[in-house]
Every structure is written in structure tokens, then in C-alpha cells.
C-alpha atoms as a PDB file:
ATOM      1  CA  UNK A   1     162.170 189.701 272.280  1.00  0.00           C
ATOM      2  CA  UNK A   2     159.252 187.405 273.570  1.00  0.00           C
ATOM      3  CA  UNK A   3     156.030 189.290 273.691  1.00  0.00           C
ATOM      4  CA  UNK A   4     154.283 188.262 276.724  1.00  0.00           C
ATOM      5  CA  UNK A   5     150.213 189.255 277.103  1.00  0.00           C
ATOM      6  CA  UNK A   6     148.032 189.007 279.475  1.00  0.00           C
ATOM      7  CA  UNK A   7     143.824 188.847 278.866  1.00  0.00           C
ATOM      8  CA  UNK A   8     141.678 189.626 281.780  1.00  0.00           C
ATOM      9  CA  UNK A   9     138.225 188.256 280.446  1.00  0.00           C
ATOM     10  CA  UNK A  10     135.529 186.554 282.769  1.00  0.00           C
ATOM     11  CA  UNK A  11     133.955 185.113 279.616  1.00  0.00           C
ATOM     12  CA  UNK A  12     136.009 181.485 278.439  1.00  0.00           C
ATOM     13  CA  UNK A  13     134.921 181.628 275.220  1.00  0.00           C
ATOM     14  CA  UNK A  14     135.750 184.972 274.627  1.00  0.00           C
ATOM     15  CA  UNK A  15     138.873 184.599 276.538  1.00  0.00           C
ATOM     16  CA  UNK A  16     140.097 181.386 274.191  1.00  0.00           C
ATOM     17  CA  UNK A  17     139.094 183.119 270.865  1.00  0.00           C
ATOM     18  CA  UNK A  18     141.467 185.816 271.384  1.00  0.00           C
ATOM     19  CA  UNK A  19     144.087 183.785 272.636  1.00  0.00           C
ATOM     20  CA  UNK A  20     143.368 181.464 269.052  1.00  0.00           C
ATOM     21  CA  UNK A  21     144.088 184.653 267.838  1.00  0.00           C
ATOM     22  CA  UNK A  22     146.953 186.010 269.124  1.00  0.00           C
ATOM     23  CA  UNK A  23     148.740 182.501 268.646  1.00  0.00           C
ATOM     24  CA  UNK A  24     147.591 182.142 264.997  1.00  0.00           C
ATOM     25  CA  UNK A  25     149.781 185.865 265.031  1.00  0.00           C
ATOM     26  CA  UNK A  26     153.122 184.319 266.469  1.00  0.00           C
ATOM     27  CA  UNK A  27     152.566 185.015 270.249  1.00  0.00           C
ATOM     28  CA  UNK A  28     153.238 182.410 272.360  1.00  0.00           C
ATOM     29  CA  UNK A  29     153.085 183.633 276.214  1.00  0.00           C
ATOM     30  CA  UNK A  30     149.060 184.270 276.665  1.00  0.00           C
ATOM     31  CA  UNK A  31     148.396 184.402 280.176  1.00  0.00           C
ATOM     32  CA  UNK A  32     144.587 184.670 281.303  1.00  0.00           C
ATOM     33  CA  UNK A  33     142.686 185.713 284.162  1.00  0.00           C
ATOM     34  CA  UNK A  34     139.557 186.548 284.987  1.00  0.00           C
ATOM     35  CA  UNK A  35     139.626 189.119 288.268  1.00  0.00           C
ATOM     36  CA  UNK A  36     141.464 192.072 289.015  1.00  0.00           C
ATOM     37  CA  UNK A  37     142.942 190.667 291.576  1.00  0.00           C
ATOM     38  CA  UNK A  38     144.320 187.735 289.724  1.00  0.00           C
ATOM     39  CA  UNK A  39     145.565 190.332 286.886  1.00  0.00           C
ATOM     40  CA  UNK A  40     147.131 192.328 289.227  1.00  0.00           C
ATOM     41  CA  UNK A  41     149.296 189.335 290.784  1.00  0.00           C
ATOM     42  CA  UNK A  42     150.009 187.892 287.221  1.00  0.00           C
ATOM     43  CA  UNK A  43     151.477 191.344 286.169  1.00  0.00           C
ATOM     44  CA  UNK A  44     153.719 191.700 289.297  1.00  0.00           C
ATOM     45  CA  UNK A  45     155.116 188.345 288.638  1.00  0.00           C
ATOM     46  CA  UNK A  46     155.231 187.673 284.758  1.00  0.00           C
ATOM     47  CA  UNK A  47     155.872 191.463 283.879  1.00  0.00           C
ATOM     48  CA  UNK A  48     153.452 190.864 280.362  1.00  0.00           C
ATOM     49  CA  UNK A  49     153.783 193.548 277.702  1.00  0.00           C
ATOM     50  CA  UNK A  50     150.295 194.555 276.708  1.00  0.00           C
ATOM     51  CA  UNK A  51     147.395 193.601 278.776  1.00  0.00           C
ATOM     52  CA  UNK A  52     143.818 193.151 276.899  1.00  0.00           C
ATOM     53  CA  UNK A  53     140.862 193.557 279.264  1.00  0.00           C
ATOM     54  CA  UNK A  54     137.169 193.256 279.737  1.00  0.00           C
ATOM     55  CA  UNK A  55     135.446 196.193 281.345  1.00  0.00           C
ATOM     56  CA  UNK A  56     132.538 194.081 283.188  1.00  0.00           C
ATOM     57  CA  UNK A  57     134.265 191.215 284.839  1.00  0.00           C
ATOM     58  CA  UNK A  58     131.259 190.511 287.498  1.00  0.00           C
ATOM     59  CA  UNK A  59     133.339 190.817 290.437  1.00  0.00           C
ATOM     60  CA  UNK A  60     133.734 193.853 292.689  1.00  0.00           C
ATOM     61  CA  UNK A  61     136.648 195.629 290.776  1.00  0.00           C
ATOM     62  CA  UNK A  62     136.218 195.714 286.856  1.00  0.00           C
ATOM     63  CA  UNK A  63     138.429 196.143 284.017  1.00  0.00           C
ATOM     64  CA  UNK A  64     138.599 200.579 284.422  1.00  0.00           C
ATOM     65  CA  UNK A  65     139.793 199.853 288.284  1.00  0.00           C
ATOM     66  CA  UNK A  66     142.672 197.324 287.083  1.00  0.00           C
ATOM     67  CA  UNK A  67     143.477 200.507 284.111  1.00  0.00           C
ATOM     68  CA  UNK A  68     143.402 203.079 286.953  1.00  0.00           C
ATOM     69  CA  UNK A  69     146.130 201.076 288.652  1.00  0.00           C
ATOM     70  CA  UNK A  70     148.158 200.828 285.897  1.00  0.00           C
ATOM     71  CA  UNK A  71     148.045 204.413 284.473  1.00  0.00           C
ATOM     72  CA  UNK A  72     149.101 205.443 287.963  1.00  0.00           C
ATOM     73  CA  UNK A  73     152.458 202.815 287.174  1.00  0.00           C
ATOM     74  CA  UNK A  74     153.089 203.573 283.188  1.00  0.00           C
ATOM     75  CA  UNK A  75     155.221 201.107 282.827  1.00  0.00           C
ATOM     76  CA  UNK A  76     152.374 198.681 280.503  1.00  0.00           C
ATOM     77  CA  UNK A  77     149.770 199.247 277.803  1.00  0.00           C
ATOM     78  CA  UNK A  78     146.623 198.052 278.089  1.00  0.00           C
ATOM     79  CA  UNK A  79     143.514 197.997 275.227  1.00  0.00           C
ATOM     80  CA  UNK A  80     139.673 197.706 276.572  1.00  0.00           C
ATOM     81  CA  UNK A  81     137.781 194.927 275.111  1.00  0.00           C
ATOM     82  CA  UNK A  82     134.025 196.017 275.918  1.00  0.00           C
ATOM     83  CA  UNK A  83     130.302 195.783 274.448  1.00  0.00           C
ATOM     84  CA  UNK A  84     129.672 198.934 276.672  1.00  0.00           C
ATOM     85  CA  UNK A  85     129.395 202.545 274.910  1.00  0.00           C
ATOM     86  CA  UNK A  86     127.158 204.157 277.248  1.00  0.00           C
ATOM     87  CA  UNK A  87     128.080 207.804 277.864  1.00  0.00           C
ATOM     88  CA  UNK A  88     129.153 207.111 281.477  1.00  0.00           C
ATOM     89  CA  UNK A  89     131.511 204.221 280.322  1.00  0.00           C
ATOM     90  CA  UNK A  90     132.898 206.217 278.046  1.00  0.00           C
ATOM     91  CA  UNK A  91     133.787 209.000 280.784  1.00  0.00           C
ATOM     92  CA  UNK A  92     135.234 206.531 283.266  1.00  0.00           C
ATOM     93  CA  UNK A  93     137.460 205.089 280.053  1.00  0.00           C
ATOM     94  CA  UNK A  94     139.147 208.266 279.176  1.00  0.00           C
ATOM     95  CA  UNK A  95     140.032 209.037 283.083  1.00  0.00           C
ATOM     96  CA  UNK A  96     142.365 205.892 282.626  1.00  0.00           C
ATOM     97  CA  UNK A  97     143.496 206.732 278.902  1.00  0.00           C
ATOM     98  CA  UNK A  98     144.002 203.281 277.273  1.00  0.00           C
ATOM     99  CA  UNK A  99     146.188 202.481 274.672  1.00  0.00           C
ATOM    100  CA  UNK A 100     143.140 201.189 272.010  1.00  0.00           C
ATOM    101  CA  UNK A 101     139.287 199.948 272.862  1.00  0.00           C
ATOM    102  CA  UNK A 102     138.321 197.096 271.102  1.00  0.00           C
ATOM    103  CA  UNK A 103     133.953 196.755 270.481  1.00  0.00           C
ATOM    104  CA  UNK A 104     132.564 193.250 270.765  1.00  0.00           C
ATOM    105  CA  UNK A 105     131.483 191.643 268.956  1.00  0.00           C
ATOM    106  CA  UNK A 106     134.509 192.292 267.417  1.00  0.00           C
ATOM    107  CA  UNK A 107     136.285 190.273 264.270  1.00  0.00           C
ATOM    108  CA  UNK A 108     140.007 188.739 264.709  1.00  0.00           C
ATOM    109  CA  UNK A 109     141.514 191.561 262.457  1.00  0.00           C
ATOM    110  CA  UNK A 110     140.411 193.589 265.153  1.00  0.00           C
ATOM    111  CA  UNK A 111     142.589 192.250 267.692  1.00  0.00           C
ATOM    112  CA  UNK A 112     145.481 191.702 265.544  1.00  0.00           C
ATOM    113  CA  UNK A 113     145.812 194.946 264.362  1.00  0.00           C
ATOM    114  CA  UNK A 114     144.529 197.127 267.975  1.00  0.00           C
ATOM    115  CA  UNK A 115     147.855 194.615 268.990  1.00  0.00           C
ATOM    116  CA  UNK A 116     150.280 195.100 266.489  1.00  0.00           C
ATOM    117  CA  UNK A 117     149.744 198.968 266.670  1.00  0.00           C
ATOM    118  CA  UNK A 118     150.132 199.433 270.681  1.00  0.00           C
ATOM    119  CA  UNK A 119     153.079 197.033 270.299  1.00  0.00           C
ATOM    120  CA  UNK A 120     154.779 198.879 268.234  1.00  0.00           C
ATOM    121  CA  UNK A 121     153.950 202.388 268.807  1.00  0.00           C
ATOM    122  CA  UNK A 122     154.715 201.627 272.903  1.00  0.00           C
ATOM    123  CA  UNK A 123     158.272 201.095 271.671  1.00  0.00           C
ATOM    124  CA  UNK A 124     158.671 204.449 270.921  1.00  0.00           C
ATOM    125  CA  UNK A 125     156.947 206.153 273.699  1.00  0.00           C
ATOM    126  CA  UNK A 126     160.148 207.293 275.532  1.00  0.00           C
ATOM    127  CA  UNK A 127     161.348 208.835 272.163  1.00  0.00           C
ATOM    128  CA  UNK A 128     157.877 210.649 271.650  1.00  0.00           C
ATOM    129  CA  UNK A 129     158.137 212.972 273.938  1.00  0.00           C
ATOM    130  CA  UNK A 130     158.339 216.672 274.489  1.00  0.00           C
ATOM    131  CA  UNK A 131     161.580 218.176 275.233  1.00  0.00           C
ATOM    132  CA  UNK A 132     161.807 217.907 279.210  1.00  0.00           C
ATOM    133  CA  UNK A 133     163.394 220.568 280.739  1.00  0.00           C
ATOM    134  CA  UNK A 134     164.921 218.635 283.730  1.00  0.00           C
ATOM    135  CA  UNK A 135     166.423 216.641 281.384  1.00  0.00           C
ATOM    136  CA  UNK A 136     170.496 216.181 281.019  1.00  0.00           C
ATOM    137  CA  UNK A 137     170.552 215.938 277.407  1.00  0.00           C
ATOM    138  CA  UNK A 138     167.335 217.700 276.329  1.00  0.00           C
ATOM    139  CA  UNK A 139     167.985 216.454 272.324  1.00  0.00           C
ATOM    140  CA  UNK A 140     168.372 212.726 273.435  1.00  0.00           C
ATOM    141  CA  UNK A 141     164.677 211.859 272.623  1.00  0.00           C
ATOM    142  CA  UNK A 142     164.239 213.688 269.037  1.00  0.00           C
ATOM    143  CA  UNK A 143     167.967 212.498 268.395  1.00  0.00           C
ATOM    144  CA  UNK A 144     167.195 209.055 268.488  1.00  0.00           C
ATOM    145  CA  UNK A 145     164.087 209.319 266.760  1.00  0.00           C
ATOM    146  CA  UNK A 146     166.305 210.940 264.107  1.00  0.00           C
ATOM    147  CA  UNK A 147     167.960 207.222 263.830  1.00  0.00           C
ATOM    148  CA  UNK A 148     165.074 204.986 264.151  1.00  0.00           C
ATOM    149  CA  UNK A 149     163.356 207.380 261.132  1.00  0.00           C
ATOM    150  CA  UNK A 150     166.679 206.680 259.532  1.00  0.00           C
ATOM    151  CA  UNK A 151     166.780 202.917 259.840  1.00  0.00           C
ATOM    152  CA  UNK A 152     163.219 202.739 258.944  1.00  0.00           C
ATOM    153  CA  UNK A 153     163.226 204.802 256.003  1.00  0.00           C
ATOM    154  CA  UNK A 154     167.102 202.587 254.469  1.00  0.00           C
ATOM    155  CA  UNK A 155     166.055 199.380 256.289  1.00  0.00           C
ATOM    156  CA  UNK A 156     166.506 197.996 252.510  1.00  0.00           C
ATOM    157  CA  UNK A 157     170.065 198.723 252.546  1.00  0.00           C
ATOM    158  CA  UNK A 158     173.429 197.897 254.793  1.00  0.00           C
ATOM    159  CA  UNK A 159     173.442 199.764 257.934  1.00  0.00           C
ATOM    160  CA  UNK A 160     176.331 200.243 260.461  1.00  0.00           C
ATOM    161  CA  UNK A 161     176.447 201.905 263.452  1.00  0.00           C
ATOM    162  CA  UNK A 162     179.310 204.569 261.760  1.00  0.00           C
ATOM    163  CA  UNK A 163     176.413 205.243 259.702  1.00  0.00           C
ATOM    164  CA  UNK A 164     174.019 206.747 262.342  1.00  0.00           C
ATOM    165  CA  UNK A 165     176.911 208.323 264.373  1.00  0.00           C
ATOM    166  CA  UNK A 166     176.753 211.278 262.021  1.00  0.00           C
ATOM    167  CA  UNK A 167     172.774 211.965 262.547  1.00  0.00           C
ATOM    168  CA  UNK A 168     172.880 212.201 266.440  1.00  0.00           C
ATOM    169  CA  UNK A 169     176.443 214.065 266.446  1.00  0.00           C
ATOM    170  CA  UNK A 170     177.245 211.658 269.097  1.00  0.00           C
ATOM    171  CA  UNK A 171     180.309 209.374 269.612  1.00  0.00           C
ATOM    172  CA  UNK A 172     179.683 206.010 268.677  1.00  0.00           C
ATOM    173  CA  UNK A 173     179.491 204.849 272.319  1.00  0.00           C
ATOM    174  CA  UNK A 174     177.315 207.166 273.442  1.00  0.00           C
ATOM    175  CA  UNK A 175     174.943 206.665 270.357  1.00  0.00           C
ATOM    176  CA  UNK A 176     174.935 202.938 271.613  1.00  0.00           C
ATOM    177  CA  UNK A 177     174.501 203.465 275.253  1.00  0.00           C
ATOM    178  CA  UNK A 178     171.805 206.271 274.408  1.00  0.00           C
ATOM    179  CA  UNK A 179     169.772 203.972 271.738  1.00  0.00           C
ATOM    180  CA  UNK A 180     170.076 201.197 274.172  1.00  0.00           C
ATOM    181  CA  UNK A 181     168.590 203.185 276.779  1.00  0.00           C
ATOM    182  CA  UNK A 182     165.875 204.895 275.196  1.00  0.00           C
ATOM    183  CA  UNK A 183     164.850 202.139 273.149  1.00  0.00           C
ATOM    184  CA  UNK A 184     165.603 199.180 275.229  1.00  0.00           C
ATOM    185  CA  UNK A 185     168.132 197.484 272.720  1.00  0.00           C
ATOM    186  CA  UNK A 186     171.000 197.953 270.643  1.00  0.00           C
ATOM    187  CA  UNK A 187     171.293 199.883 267.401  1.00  0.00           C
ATOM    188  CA  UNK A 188     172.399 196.511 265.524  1.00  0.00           C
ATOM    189  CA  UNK A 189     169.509 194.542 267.607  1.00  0.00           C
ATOM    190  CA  UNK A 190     166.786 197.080 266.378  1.00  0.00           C
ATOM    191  CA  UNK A 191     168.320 196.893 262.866  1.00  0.00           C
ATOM    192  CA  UNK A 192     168.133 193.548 262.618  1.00  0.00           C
ATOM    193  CA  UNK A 193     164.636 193.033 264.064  1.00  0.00           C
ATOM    194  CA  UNK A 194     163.208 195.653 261.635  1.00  0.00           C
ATOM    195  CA  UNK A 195     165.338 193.901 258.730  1.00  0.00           C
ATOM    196  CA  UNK A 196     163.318 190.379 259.760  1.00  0.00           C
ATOM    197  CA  UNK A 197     159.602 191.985 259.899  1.00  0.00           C
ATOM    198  CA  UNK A 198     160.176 193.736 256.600  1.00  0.00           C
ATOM    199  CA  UNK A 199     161.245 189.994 255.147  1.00  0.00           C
ATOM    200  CA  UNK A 200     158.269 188.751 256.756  1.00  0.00           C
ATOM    201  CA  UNK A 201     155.754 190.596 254.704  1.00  0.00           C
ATOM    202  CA  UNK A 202     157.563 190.134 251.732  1.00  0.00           C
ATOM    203  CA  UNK A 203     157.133 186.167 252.379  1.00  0.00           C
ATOM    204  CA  UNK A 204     154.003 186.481 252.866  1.00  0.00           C
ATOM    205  CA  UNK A 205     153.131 189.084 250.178  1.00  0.00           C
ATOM    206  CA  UNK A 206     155.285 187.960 247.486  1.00  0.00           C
ATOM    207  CA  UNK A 207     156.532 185.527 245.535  1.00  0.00           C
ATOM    208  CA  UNK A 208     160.171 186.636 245.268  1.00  0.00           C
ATOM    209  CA  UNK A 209     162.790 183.924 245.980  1.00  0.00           C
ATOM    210  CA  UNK A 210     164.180 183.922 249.142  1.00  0.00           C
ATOM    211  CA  UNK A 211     167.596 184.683 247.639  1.00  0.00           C
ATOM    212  CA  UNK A 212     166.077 187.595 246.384  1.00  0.00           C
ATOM    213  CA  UNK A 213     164.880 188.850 249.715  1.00  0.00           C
ATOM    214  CA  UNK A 214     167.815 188.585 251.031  1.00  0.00           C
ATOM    215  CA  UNK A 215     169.079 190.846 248.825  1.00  0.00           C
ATOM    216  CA  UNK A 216     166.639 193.388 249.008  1.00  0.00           C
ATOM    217  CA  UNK A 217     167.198 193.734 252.778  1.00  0.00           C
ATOM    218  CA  UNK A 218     170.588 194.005 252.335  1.00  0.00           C
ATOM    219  CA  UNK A 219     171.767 191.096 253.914  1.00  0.00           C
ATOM    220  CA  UNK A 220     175.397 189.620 253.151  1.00  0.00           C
ATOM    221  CA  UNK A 221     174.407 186.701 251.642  1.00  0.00           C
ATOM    222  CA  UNK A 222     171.098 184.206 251.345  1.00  0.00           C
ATOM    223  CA  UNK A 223     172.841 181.957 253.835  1.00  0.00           C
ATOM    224  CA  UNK A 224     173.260 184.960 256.302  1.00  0.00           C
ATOM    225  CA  UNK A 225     169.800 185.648 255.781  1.00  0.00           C
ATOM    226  CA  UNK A 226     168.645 182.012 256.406  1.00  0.00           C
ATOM    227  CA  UNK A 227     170.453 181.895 259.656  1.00  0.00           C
ATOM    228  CA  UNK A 228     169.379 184.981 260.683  1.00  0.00           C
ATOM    229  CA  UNK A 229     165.738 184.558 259.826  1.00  0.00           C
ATOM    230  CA  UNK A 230     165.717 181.569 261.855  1.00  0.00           C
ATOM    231  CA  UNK A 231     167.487 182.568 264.830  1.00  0.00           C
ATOM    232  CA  UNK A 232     164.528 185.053 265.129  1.00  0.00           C
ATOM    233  CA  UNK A 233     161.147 183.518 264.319  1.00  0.00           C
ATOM    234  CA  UNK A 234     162.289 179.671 264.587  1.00  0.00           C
ATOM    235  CA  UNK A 235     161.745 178.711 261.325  1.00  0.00           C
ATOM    236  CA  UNK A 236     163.420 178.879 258.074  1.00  0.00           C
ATOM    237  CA  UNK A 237     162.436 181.587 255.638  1.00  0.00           C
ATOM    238  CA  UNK A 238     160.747 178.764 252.967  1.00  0.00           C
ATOM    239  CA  UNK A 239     158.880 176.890 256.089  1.00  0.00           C
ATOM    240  CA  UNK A 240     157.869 180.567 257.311  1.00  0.00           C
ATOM    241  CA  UNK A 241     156.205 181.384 253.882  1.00  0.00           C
ATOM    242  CA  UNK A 242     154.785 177.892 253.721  1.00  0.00           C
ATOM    243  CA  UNK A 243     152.985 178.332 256.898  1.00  0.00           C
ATOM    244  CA  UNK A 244     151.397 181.851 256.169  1.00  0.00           C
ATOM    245  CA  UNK A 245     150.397 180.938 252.237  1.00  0.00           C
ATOM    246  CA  UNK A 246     148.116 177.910 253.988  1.00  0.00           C
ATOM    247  CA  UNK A 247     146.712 180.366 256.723  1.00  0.00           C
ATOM    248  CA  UNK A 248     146.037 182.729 253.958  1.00  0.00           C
ATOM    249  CA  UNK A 249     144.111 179.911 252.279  1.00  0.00           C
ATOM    250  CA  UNK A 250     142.081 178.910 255.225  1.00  0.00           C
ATOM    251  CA  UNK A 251     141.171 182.606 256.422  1.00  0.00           C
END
């Protein structure tokens, strides 16, 4: 899926080192803006995923005003990028309860990993839930974390959906229409996906031939794995490892 963000920062500067950044990370859709106003309009329109956000953007509404707005939605995360830790800022940031609060001056690992962690962990949020009592199938959300614990934890190995049918208790179909619902894309999809970020970091972090990596993720074959690798990031495994070993040189 494309990751669309959005960065609400009156400051260029600022604003163009995090989007550096977020690009040097693989995300391509950066949006900026520097009012609430403007934010507001680009949200309703583009639909980002995460929005990153100054607190003092010198205009009549700041960055806690645009967070009020969408808490009251909760449909978006958002992390505060701030130099402010004054008591009172502080109180007006937990009435809005961000996702993450980034401190300037801040370094770039900061925003990659405050990113990377919202990302991911928002994927989750309508599994990691309490058990709601006006729900139809109160299990649904702890069922389906059941299978994304299970994926994660034998991502290494060959995984079919008659696999995970078992751990719900579900019929297949449901398990699919469930997972798909819940987590906003198919068993196989999410399989996949976590199958290609796993090979990522072992591209990155290893040398082991890309043969072998295909193995290790359980993939049918290194051809399978090329073509699959590709279809996802947009480059072949060898010109993906290429590319990170030189920006681990330069960082």
C-alpha cells in the first residue's frame, strides 16, 4: 500500500529536512502545509496516513487545534513535532492524545523510527481492543490477533490460509472476510507484505545470497522471490541491497 503523509510545519527548512527524511526511508507521497486550515483541506482530499505536525505554526489555530479535530474523527494518527515542554503545553497535548511527540532539535532516527512505530502499530488498532459488548462477534478482535501473532511469529515458513482457519475456528471465508475487515487486507496480502519487510532487513543486514533469502522466507523459488520482491518495493532484491549498503556508507 502507498503510505501517504502529510507535515504541517511553518518552518521550510524544517519542513524539507523531514521530508529528505522520510524519502531517504521509501516514502514517496509527502504533502506539506503550513496552516491548519491548509492541513485540514489536504486531509479531506488526499486522505494521508500519518500526519506530522508543528505545535506553533504562527497563525491563529496551531498544531493542538488541528489534533483536537482529528481525535474527535479517529480515523488518522498524528505525531507532534515541537521545541515546547512547558507544563501548560504538555496539558493541552495529552487532551488530544497523539500517537508519538517528536523534541526538536531532533536527529533523523528520530523521525524514522516515531514513523515506522505509529505506522505499524495503527495497523493493529482495530484488533487492540477490548472486548465490546455491542459487538456481533465479541472474539473477532483477539481472534485475528491470534493470526497476525501467528504469521508473525512462522513468517519464515509457508503459510496458507487452511493454515490459520484452525486458530480462529472460523470457515475459511469468514476468516478472509473477517481479516480483510479488521485489518484492511487479505490474509495472503498481509502475508506477503510481512514476508517482503522481513527480506528487507535481511538485505540490508546481511550478506546472505539472495537465493538464500528466499529460502529462509519460505518462498517457492528465488525467481518467485525476485518477482515478488519487485512487484512490491520496485526494485530487484540485488539493486535493493545495493542501494541501502551505499546509504549505510554515507550515514
Amino acid at each position: 500500500m502507498c503510505v501517504k503523509i502529510l507535515i504541517v510545519e511553518d518552518d521550510y527548512i524544517v519542513a524539507r529536512y523531514i521530508q529528505e527524511i522520510l524519502k531517504e526511508e521509501g516514502y514517496t507521497f509527502i504533502e506539506h502545509t503550513t496552516t491548519v486550515e491548509d492541513a485540514l483541506e489536504v486531509i479531506q482530499l488526499r486522505r494521508p496516513n500519518l500526519v506530522l505536525m508543528d505545535i506553533n505554526l504562527g497563525r491563529n489555530k496551531d498544531g493542538i487545534d488541528l489534533a483536537l479535530d482529528l481525535l474527535l474523527k479517529d480515523n488518522l494518527p498524528y505525531i507532534f513535532i515541537t521545541s515546547y515542554s512547558d507544563k501548560l503545553t504538555i496539558e493541552r497535548i495529552k487532551e488530544t492524545r497523539p500517537y508519538g511527540i517528536i523534541m526538536k532539535p531532533f536527529k533523523a532516527i528520530d523521525i524514522k523510527t516515531n514513523v515506522a512505530i505509529v505506522l505499524n502499530n495503527y495497523k493493529y488498532k482495530s484488533i487492540d481492543v477490548v472486548r465490546a459488548k455491542d459487538t456481533i462477534d465479541q472474539d473477532a478482535p483477539l481472534r485475528i490477533k491470534d493470526v497476525v501473532r501467528y504469521i508473525d511469529d512462522h513468517i519464515s515458513e509457508k503459510i496458507d490460509i487452511d493454515t490459520l482457519v484452525p486458530i480462529t475456528k472460523w470457515k475459511k471465508h469468514h476468516l478472509i472476510r473477517m481479516f480483510s475487515q479488521f485489518m484492511g487486507t487479505t490474509p495472503y496480502s498481509y502475508i506477503l507484505n510481512r514476508k517482503i519487510e522481513k527480506s528487507k532487513l535481511l538485505l540490508e543486514a546481511t550478506d546472505l545470497p539472495v537465493a538464500a533469502v528466499a529460502a529462509d522466507m519460505g518462498f517457492y523459488s528465488s525467481s518467485n522471490f525476485c518477482a515478488t520482491f519487485k512487484k512490491f518495493t520496485g526494485l530487484s532484491p540485488d539493486a535493493y541491497r545495493k542501494q541501502h549498503w551505499i546509504k549505510s556508507k554515507t550515514t
